[in-house]
C-alpha atoms as a PDB file:
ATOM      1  CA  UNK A   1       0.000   0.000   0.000  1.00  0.00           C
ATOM      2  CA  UNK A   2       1.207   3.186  -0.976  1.00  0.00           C
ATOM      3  CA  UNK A   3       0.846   6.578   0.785  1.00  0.00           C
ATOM      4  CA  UNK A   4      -0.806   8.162  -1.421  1.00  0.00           C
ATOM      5  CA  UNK A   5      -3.562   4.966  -0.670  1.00  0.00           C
ATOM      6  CA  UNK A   6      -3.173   5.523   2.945  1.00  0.00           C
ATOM      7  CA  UNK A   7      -4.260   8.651   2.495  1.00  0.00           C
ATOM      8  CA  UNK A   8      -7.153   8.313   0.454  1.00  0.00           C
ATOM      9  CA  UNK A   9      -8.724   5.872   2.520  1.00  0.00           C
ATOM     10  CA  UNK A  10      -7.960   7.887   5.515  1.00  0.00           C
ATOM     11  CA  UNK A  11      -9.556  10.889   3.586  1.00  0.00           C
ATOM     12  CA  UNK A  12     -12.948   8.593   2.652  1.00  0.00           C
ATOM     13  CA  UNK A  13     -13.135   7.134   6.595  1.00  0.00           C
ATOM     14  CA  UNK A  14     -13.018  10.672   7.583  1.00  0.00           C
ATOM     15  CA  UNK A  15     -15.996  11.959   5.837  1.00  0.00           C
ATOM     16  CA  UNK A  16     -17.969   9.259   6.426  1.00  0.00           C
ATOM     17  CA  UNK A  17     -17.503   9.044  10.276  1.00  0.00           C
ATOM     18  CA  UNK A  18     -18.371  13.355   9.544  1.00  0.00           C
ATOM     19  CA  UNK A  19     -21.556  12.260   7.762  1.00  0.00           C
ATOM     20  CA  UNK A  20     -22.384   9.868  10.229  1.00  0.00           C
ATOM     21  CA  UNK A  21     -22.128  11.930  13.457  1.00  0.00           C
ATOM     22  CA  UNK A  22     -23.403  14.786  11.906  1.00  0.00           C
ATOM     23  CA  UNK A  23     -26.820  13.192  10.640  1.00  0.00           C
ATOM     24  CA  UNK A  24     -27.244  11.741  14.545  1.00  0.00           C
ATOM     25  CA  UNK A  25     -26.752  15.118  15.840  1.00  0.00           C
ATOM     26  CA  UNK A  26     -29.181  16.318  12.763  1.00  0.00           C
ATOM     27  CA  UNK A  27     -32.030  13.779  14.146  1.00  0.00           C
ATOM     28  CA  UNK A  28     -31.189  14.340  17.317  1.00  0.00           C
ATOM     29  CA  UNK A  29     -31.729  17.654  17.040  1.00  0.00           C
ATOM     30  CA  UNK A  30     -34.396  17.530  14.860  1.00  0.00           C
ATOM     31  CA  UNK A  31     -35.870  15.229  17.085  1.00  0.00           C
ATOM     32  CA  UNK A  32     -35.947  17.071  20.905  1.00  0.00           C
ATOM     33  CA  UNK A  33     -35.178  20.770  19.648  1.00  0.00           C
ATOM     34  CA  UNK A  34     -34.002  22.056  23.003  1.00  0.00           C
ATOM     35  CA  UNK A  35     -34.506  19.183  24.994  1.00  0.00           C
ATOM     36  CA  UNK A  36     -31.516  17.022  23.821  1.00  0.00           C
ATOM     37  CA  UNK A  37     -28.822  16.275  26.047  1.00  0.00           C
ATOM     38  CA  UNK A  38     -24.919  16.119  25.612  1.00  0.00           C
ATOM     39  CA  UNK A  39     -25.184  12.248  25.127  1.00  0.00           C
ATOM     40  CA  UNK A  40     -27.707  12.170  22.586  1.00  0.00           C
ATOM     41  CA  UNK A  41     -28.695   8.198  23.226  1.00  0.00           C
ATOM     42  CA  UNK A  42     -29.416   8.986  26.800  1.00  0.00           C
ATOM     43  CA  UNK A  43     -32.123  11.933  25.288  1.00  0.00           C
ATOM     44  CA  UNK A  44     -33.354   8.719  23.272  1.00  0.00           C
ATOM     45  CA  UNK A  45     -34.103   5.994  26.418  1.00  0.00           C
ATOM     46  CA  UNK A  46     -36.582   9.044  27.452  1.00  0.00           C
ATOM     47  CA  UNK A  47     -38.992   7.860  25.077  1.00  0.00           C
ATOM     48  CA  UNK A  48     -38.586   4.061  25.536  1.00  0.00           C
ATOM     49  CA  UNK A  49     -35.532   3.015  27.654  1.00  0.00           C
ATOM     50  CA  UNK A  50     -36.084  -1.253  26.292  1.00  0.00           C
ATOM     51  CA  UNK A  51     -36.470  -0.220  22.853  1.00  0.00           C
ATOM     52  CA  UNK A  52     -34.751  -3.009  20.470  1.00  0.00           C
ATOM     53  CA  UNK A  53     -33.318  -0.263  18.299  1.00  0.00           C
ATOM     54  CA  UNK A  54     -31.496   1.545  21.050  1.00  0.00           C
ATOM     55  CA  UNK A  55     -30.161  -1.278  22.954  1.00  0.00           C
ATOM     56  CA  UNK A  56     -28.953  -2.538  19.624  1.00  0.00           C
ATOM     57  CA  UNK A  57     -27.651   0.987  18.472  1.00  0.00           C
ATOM     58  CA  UNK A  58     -25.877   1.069  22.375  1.00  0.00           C
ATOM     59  CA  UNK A  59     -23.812  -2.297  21.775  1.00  0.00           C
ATOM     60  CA  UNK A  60     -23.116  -0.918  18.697  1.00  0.00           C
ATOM     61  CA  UNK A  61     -21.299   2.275  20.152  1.00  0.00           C
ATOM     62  CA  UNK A  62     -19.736   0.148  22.813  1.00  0.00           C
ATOM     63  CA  UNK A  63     -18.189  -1.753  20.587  1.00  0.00           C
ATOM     64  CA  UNK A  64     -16.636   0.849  18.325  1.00  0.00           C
ATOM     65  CA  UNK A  65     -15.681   2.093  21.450  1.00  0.00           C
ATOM     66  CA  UNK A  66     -13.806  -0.878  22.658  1.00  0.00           C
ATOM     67  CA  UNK A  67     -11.942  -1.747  19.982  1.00  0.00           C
ATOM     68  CA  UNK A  68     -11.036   1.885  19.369  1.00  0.00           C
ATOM     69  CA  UNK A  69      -9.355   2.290  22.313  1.00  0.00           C
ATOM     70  CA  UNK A  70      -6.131  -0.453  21.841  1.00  0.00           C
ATOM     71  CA  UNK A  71      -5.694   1.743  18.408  1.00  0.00           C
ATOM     72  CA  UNK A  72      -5.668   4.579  20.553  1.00  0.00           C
ATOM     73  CA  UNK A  73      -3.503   3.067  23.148  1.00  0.00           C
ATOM     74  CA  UNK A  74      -0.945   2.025  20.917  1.00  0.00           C
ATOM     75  CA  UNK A  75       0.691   5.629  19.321  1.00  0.00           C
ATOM     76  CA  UNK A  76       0.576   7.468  22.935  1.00  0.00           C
ATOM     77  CA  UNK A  77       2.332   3.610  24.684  1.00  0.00           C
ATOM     78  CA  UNK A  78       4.512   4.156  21.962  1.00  0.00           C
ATOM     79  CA  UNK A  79       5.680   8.017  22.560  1.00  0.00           C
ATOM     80  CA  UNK A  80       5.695   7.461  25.800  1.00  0.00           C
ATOM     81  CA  UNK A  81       8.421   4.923  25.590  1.00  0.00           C
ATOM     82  CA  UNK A  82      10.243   6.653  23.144  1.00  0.00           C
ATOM     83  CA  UNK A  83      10.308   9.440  25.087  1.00  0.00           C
ATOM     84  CA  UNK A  84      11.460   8.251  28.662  1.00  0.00           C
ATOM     85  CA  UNK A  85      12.821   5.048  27.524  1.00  0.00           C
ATOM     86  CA  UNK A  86      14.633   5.584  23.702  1.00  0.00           C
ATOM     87  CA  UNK A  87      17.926   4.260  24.898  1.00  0.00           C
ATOM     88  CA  UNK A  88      16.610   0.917  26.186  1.00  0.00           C
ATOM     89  CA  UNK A  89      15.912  -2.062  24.387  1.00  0.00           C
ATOM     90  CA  UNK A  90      11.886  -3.560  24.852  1.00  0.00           C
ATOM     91  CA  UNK A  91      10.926  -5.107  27.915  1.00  0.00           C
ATOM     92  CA  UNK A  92       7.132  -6.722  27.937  1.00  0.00           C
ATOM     93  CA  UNK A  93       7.193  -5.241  31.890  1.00  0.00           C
ATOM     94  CA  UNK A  94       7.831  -1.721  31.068  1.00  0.00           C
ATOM     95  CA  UNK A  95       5.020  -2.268  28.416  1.00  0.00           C
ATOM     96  CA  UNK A  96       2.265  -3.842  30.554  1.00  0.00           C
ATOM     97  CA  UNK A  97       2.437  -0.947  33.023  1.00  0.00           C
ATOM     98  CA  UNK A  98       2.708   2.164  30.672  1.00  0.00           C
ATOM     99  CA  UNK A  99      -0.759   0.375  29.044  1.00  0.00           C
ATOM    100  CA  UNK A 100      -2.056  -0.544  32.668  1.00  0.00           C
ATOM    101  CA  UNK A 101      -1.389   3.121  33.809  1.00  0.00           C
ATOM    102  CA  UNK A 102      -2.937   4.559  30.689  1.00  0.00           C
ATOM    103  CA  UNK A 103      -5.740   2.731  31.167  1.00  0.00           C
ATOM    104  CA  UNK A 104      -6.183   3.136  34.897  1.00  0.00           C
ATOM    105  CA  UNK A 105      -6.104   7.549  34.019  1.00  0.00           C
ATOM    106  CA  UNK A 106      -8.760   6.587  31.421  1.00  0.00           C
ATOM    107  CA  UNK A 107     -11.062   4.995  33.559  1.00  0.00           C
ATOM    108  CA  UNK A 108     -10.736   7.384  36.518  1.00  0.00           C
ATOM    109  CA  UNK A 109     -11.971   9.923  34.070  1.00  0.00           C
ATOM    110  CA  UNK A 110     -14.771   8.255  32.630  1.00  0.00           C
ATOM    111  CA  UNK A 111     -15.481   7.812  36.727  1.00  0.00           C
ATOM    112  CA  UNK A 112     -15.217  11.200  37.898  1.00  0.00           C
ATOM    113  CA  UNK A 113     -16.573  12.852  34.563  1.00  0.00           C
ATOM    114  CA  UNK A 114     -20.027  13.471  35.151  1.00  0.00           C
ATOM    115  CA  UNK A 115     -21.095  13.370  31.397  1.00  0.00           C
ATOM    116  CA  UNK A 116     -19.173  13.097  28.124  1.00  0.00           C
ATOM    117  CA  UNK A 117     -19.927  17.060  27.488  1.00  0.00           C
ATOM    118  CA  UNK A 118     -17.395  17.643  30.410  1.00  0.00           C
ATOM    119  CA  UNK A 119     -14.693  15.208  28.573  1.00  0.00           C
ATOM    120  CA  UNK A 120     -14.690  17.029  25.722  1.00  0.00           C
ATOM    121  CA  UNK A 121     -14.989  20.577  27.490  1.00  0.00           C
ATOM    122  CA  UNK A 122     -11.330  19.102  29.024  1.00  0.00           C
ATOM    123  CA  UNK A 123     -10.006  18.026  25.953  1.00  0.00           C
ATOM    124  CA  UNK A 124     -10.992  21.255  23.464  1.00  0.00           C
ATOM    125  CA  UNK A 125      -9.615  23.597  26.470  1.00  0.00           C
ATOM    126  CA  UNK A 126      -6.183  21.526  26.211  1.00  0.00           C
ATOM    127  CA  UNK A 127      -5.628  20.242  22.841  1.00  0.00           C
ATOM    128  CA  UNK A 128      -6.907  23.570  21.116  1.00  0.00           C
ATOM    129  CA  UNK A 129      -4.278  26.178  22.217  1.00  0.00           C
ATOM    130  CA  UNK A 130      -1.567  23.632  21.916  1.00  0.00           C
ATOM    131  CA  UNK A 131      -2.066  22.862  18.375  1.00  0.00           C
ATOM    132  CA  UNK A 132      -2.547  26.245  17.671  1.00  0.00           C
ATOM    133  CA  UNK A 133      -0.788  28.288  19.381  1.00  0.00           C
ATOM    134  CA  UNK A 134       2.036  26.531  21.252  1.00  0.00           C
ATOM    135  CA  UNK A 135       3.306  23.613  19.445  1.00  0.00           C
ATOM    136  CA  UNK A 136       4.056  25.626  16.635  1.00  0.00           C
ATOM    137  CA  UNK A 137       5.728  28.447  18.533  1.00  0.00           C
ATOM    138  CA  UNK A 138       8.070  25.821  20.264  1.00  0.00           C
ATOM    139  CA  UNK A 139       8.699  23.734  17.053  1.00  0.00           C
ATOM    140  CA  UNK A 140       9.735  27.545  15.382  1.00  0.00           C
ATOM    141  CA  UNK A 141      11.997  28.340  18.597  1.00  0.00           C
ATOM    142  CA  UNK A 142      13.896  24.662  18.641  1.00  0.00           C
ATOM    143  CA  UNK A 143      13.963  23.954  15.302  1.00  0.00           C
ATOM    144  CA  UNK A 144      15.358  26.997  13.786  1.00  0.00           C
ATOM    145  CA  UNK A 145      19.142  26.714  13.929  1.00  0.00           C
ATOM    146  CA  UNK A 146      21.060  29.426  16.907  1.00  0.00           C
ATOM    147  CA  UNK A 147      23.251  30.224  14.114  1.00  0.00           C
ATOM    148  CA  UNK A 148      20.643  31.445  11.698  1.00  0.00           C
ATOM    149  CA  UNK A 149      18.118  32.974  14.519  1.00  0.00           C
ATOM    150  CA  UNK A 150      19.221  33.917  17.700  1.00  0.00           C
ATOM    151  CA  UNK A 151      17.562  33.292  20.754  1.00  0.00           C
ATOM    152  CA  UNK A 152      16.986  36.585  21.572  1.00  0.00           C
ATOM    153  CA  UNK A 153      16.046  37.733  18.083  1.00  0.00           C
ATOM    154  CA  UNK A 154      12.355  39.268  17.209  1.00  0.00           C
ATOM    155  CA  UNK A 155      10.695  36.340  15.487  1.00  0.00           C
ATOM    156  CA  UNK A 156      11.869  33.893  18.479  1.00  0.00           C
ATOM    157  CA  UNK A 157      10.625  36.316  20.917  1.00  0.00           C
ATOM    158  CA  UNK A 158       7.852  37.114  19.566  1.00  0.00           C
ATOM    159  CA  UNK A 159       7.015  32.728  19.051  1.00  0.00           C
ATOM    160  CA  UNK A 160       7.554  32.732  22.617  1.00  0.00           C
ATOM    161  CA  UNK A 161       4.907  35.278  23.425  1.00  0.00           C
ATOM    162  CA  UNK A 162       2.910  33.339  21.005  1.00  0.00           C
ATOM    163  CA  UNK A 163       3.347  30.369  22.975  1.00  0.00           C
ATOM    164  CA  UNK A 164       2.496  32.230  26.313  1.00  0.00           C
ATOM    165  CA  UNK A 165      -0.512  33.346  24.785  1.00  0.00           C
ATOM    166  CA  UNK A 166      -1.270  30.206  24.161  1.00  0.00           C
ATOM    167  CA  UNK A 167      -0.817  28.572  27.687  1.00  0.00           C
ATOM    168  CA  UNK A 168      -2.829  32.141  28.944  1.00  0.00           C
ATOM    169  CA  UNK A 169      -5.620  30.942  26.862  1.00  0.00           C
ATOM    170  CA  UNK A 170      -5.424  27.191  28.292  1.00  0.00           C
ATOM    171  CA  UNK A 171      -5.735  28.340  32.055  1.00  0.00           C
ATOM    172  CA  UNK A 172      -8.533  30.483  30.997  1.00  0.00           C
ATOM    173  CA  UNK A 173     -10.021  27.932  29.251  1.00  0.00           C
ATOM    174  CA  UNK A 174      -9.952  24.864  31.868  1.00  0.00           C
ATOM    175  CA  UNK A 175     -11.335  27.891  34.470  1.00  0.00           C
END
């Protein structure tokens, strides 16, 4: 498979998953107006909590769910490793605990989160200003060579403001 195959497919699962969620919010909407909840499924067991369709729609998300999560697990196992451990060869220990702890975090959140609408209020607050306004401020300030930009010249001073805005805009965010 070539890359340019990767990512077409990647391209076409994309839009569909788009299509998909946004026609269930679309219903949903459609369907209670003002009355619909952050977890849209729980808005649906209002009408009939046994319904066949739910229950069956319920596994369904479960499932997806389930299976998403070791291809999930895998990429942040992995840059964890190579981040504290590059030097050291595998060890199946060292790589039963990072996924054991990773998983333990998980499931405190789910836990502790009230519903998913606070989840995602966590994640948006944290992942937005990073990819926007600090990772590319600190990828400008340590990847452009001392030699060629200074670290006290104007465009890596003014990145690094950029990047404080950015972590400004996190703590104001998560408050």
């Amino acid at each position: 498979a070539s890359k340019k195959k990767m990512q077409r497919v990647s391209n076409i699962s994309i839009a569909v998953m788009y299509c998909m969620y946004f026609l269930a919010a679309l219903f949903g909407y459609l369907t209670f107006y003002d009355r619909v909840e952050s977890e849209l499924l729980h808005t649906y067991s209002y009408v009939d909590p046994f319904d066949i369709l739910i229950l069956c729609v319920r596994v369904a998300v479960l499932t997806a769910v389930t299976l998403t999560v070791p291809i999930v697990l895998f990429p942040v196992r992995r840059a964890i490793q190579h981040m504290l451990f590059q030097h050291k060869e595998f060890s199946w220990i060292r790589h039963t605990i990072i996924a054991a702890v990773l998983l333990t975090l998980i499931n405190l959140l789910v836990i502790f989160a009230p519903t998913i609408l606070g989840i995602f209020g966590i994640i948006g607050a944290t992942s937005a200003p990073c990819l926007i306004f600090i990772f590319p401020a600190i990828f400008y300030i340590r990847i452009m060579p001392k030699d060629k930009e200074p670290n006290k010249s104007p465009p890596k001073i003014l990145a690094a403001c950029f990047a404080g805005l950015g972590v400004l805009f996190m703590i104001m965010s998560l408050s």
